[in-house]
N, C-alpha and C. Protein backbone atom coordinates (compact mmCIF):
# COMPACT_ATOMS: atom_id res chain seq x y z
N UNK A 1 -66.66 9.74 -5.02
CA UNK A 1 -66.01 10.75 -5.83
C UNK A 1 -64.68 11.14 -5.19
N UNK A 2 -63.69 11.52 -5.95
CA UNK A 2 -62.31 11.05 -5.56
C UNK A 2 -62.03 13.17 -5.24
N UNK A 3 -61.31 13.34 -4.42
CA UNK A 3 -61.04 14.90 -3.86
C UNK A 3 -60.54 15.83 -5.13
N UNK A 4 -61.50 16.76 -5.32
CA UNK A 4 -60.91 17.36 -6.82
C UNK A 4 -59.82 18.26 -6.86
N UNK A 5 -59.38 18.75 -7.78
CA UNK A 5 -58.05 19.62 -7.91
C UNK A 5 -58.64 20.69 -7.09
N UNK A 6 -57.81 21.61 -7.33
CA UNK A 6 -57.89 23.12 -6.50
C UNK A 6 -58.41 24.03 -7.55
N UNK A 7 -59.67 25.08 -7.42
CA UNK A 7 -60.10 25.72 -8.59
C UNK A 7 -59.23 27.26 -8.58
N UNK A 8 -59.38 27.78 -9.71
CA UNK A 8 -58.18 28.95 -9.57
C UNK A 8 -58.01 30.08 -8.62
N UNK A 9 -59.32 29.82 -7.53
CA UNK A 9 -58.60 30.44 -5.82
C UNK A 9 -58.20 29.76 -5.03
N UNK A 10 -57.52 28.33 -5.39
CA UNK A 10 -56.83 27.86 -4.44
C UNK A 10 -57.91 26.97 -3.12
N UNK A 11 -59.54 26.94 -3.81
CA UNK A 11 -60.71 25.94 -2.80
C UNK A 11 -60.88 24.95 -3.49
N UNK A 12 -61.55 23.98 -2.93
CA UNK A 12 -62.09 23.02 -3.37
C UNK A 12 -63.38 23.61 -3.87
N UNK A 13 -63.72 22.84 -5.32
CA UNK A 13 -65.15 23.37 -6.05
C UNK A 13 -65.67 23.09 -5.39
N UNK A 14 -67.37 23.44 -4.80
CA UNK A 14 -68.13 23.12 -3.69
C UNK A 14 -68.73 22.19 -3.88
N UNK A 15 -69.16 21.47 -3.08
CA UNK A 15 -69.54 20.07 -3.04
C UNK A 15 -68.99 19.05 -1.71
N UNK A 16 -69.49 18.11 -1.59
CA UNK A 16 -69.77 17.25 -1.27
C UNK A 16 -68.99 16.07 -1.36
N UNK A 17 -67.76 15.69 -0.73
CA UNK A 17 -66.89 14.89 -1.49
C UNK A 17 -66.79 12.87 -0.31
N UNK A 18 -67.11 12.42 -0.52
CA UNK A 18 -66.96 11.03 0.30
C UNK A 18 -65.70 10.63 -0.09
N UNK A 19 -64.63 10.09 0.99
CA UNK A 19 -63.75 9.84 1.03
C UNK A 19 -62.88 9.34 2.38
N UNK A 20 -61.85 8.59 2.39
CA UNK A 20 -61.61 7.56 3.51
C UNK A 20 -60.38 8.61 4.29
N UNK A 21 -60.64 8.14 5.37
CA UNK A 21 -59.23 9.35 6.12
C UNK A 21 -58.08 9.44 5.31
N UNK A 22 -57.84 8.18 4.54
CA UNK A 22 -55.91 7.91 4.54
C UNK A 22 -56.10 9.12 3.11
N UNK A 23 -57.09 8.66 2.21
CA UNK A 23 -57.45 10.09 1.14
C UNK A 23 -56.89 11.31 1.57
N UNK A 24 -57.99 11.61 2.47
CA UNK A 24 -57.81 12.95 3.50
C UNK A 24 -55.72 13.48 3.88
N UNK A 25 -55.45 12.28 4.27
CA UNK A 25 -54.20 12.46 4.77
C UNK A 25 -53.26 12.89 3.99
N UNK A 26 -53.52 11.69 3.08
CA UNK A 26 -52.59 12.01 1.73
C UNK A 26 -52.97 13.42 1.12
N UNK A 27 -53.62 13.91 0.78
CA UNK A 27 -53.80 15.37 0.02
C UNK A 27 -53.84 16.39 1.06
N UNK A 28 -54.26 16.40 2.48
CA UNK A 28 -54.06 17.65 3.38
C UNK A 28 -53.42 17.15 4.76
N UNK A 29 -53.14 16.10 5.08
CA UNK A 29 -53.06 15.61 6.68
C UNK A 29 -51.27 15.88 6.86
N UNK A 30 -50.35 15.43 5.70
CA UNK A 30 -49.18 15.77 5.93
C UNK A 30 -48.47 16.57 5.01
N UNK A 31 -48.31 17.88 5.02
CA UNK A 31 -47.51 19.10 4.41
C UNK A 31 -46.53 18.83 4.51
N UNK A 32 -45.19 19.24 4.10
CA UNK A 32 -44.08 19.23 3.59
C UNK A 32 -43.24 19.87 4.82
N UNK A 33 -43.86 21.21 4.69
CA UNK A 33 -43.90 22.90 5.37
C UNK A 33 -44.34 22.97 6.23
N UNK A 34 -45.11 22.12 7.05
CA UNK A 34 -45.77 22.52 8.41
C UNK A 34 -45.52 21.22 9.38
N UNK A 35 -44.86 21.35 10.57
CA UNK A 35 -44.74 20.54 11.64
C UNK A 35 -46.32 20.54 12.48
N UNK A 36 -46.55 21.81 12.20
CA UNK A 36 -47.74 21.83 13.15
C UNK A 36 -49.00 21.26 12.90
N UNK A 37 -49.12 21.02 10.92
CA UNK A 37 -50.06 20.71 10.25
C UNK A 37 -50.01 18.72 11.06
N UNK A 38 -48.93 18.43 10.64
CA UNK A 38 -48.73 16.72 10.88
C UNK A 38 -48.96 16.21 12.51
N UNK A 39 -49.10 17.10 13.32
CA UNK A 39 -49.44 17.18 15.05
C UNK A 39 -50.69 17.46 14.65
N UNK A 40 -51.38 18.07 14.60
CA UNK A 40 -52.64 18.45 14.16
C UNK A 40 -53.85 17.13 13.78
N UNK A 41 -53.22 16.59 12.41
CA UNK A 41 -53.56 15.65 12.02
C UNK A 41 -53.31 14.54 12.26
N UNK A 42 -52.25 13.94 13.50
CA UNK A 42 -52.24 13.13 14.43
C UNK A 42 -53.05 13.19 15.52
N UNK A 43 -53.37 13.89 15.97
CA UNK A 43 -54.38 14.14 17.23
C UNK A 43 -55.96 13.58 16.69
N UNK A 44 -56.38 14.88 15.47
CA UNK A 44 -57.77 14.53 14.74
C UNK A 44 -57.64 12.92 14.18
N UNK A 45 -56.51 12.32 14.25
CA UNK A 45 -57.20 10.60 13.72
C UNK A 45 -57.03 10.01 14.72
N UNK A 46 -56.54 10.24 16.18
CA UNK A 46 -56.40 9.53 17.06
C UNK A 46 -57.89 9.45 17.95
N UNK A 47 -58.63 11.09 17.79
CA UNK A 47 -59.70 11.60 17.85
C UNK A 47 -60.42 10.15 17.16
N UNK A 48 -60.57 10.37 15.59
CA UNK A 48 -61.42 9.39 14.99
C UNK A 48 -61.00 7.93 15.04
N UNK A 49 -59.78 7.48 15.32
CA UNK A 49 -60.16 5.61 15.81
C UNK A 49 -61.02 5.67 17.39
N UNK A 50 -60.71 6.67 18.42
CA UNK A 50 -61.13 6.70 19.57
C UNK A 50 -62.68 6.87 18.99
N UNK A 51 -63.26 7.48 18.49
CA UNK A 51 -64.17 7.95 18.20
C UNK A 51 -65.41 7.16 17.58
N UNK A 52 -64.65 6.24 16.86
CA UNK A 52 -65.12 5.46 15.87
C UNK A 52 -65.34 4.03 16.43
N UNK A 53 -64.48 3.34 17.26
CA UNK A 53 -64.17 2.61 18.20
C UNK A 53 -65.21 2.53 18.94
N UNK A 54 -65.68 3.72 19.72
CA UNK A 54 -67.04 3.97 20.79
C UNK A 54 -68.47 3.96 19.70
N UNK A 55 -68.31 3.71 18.46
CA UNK A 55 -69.50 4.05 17.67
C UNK A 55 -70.00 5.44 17.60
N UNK A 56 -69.40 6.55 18.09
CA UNK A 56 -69.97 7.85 17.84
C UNK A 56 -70.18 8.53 16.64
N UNK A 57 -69.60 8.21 15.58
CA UNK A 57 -68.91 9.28 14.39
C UNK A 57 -69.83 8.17 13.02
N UNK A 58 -70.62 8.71 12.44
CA UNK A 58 -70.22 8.07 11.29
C UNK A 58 -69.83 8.90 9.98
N UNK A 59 -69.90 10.20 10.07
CA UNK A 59 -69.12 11.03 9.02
C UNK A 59 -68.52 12.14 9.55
N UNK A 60 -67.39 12.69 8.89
CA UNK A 60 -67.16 13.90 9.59
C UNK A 60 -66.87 14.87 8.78
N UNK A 61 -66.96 16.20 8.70
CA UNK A 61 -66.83 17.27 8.02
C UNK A 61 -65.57 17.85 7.91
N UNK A 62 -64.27 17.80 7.04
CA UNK A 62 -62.93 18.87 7.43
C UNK A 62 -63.59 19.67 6.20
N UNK A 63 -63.32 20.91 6.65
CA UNK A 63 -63.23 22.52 6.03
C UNK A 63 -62.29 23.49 6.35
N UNK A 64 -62.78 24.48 5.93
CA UNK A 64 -62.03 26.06 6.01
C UNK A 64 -60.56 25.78 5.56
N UNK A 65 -59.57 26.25 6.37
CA UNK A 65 -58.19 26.43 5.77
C UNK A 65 -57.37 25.21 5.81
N UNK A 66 -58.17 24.13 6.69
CA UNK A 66 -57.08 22.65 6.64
C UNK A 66 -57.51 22.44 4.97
N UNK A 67 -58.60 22.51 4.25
CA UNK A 67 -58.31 22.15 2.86
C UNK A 67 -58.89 23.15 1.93
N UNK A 68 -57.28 24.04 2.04
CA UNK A 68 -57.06 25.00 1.22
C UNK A 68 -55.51 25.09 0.16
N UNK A 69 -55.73 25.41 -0.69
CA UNK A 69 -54.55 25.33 -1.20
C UNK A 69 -53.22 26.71 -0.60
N UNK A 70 -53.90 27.30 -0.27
CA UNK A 70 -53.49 29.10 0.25
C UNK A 70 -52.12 28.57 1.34
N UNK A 71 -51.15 28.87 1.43
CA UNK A 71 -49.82 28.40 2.76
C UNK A 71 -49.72 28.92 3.65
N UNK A 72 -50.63 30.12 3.17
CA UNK A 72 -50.62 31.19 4.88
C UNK A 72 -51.71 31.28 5.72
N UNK A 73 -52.36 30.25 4.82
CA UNK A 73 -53.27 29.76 6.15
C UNK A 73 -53.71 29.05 6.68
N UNK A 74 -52.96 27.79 6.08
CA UNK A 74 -52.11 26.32 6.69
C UNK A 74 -51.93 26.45 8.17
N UNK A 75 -51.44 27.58 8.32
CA UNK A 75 -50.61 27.48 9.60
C UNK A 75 -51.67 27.43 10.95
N UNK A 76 -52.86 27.37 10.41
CA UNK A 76 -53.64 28.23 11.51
C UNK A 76 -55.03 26.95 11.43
N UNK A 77 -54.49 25.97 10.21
CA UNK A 77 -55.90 25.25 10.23
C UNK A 77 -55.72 24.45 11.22
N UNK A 78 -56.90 23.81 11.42
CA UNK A 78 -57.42 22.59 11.86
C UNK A 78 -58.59 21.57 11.53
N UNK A 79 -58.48 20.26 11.61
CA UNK A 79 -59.69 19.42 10.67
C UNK A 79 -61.04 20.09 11.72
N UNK A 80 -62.20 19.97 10.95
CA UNK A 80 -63.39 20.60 11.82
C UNK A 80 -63.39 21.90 11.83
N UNK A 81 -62.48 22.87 11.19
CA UNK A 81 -63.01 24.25 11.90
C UNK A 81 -64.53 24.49 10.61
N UNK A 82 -64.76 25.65 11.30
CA UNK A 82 -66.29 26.52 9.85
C UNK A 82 -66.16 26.64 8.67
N UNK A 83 -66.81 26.67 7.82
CA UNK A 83 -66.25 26.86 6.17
C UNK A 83 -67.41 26.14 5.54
N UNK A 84 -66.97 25.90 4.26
CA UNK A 84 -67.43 24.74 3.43
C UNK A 84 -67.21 23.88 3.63
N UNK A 85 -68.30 22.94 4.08
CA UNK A 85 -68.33 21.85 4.65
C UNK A 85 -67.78 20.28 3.29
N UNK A 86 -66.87 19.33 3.70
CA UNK A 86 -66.53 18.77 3.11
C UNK A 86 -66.78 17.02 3.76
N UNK A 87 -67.13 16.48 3.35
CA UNK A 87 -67.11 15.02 3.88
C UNK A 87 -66.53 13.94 3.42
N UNK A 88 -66.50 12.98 4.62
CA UNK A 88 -65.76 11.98 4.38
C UNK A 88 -65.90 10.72 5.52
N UNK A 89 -65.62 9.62 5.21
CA UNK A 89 -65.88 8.15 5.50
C UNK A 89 -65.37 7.50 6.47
């Protein structure tokens, strides 16, 4: 199932979504507006080839404000923090 729009508070409808990092990237990994967002999300995939590489990982969860539609609180996400849990491949 492909990452759904944003519902009219700006979350993802809840659920359960399977999907491949570059997905991930493309819709939250590189912002426009945030330098800090694209460092962020360089580290967490360098994390998952290292990760993936050793056989540790086979799914991982990004939530809370890395996939939010909201800009003010972009600034503060990161992949993995608490929230509604979201998955991917």
């Amino acid at each position: 199932m492909a990452i759904p729009a944003f519902n009219e508070h700006g979350l993802l409808p809840d659920g359960i979504y399977e999907c491949t990092l570059e997905e991930v990237e493309a819709r939250f990994g590189m912002l426009q507006d945030s330098d800090r967002r694209s460092t962020l999300w360089a580290k967490f995939r360098e994390f998952m080839e290292d990760a993936t590489f050793c056989k540790l990982v086979k799914a991982v969860l990004v939530d809370g404000s890395f996939v939010t539609a909201d800009r003010s609180q972009r600034h503060r996400s990161h992949p993995g923090c608490s929230g509604r849990p979201r998955l991917f491949r």
